[in-house]
Protein backbone atom coordinates (compact mmCIF):
# COMPACT_ATOMS: atom_id res chain seq x y z
CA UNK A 1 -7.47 41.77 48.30
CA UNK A 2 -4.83 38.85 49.28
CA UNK A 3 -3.29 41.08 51.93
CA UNK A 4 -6.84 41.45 53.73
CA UNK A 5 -7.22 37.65 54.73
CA UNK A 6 -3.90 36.82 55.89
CA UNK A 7 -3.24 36.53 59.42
CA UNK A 8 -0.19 37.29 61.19
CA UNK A 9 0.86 38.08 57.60
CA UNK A 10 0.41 34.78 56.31
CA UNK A 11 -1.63 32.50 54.55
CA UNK A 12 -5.05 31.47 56.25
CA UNK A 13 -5.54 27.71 57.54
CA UNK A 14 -9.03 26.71 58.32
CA UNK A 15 -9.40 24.36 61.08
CA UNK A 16 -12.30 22.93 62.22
CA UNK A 17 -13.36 23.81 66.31
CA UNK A 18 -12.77 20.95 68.00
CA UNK A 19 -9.26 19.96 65.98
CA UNK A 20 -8.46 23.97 66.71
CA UNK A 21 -9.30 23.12 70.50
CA UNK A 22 -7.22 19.74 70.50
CA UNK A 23 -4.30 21.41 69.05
CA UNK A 24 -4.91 24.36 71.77
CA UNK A 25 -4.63 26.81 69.45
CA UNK A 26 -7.40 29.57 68.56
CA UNK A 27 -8.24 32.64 65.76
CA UNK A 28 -5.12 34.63 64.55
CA UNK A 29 -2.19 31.69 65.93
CA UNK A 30 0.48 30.93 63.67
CA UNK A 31 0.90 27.05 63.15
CA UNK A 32 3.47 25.12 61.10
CA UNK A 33 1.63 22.60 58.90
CA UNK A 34 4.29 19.87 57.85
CA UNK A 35 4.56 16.47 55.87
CA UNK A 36 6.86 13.87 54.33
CA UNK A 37 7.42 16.60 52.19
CA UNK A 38 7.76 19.92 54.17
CA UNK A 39 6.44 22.31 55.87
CA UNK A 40 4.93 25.95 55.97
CA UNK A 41 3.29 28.34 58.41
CA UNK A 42 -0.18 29.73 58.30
CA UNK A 43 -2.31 31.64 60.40
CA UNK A 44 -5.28 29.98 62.18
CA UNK A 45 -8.91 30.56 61.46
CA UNK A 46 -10.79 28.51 63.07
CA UNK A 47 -14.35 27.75 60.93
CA UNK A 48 -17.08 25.24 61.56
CA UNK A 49 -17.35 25.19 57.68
CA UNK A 50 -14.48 22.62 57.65
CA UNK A 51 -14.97 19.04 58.22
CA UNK A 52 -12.88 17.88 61.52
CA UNK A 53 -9.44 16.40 60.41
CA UNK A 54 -9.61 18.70 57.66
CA UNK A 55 -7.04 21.51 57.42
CA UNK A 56 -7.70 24.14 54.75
CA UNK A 57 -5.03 26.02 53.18
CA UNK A 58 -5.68 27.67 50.13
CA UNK A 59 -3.35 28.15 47.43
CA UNK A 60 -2.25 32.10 47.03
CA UNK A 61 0.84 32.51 49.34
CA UNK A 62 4.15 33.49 47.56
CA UNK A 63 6.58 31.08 48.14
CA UNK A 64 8.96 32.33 50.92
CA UNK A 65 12.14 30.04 51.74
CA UNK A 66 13.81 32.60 53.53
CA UNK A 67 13.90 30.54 57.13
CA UNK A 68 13.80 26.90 56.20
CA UNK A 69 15.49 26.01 59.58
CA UNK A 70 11.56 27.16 60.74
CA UNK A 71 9.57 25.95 57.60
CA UNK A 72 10.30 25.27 53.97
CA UNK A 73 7.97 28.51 53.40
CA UNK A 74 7.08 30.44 56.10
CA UNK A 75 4.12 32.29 54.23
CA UNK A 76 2.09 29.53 53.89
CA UNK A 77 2.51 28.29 50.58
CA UNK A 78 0.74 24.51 50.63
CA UNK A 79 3.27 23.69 47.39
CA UNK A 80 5.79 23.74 50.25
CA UNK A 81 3.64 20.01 51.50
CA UNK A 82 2.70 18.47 48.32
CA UNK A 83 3.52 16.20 45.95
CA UNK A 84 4.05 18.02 42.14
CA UNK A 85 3.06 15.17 40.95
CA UNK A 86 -0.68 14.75 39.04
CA UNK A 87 -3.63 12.22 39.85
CA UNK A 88 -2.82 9.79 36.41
CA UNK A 89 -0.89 10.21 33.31
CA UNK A 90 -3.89 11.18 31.40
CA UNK A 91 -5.43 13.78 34.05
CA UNK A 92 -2.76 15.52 35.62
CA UNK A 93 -5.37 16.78 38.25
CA UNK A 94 -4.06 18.07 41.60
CA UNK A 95 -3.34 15.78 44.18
CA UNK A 96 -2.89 18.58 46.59
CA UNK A 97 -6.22 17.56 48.20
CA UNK A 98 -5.03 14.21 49.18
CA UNK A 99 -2.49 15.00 51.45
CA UNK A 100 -1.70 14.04 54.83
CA UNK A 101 -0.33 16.76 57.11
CA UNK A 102 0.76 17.46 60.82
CA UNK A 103 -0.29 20.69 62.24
CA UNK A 104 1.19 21.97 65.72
CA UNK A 105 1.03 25.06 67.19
CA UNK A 106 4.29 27.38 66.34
CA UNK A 107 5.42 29.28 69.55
CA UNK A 108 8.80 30.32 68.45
CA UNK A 109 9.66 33.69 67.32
CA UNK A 110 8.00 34.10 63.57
CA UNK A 111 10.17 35.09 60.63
CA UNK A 112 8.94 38.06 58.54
CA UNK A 113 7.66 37.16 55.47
CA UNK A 114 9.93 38.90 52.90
CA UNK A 115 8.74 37.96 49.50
CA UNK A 116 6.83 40.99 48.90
CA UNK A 117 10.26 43.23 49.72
């Protein structure tokens, strides 16, 4: 079921229209996503169902290090830009949703995904 809604054999990221159009990228590009913390690539799908300057990226993607001089994980792992750390002390929620990312269209040649071999 995974398998079915990656694109270009990664992880889907949701970008709203006009942030997709800004960016100058479209359905089924690859983009790197990065922050303070690092970076991963994920396949655009572009959705009006996402708030502009919201990016999307859901967590299921195996973690895949195996070309950090491209991204940390290049199947689109969002651990790979977030902070392990938890809202408070007595939560311990996920912070994921609170972070701050760059996303820019990835042109180069894409690494395979090889944590499934």
């Amino acid at each position: 079921m995974s398998a079915s809604s990656k694109v270009a054999g990664r992880e889907p990221a949701r970008l709203h229209p006009g942030d997709a159009a800004a960016l100058g990228v479209r359905d089924g590009d690859v983009v790197r996503i990065r922050s303070a913390v690092g970076s991963c690539l994920a396949g655009v799908v572009v959705s009006d169902a996402v708030r502009p300057g919201v990016v999307q990226l859901a967590t299921g993607a195996w973690w895949d290090p195996s070309a950090p001089e491209v991204a940390t994980c290049v199947h689109g792992n969002p651990n790979a830009v977030t902070q392990a750390i938890g809202t408070s002390r007595l939560a311990q929620g996920c912070t994921g949703q609170l972070t701050r990312v760059a996303v820019e269209r990835h042109d180069g040649p894409l690494p395979p995904v090889s944590v499934h071999e």
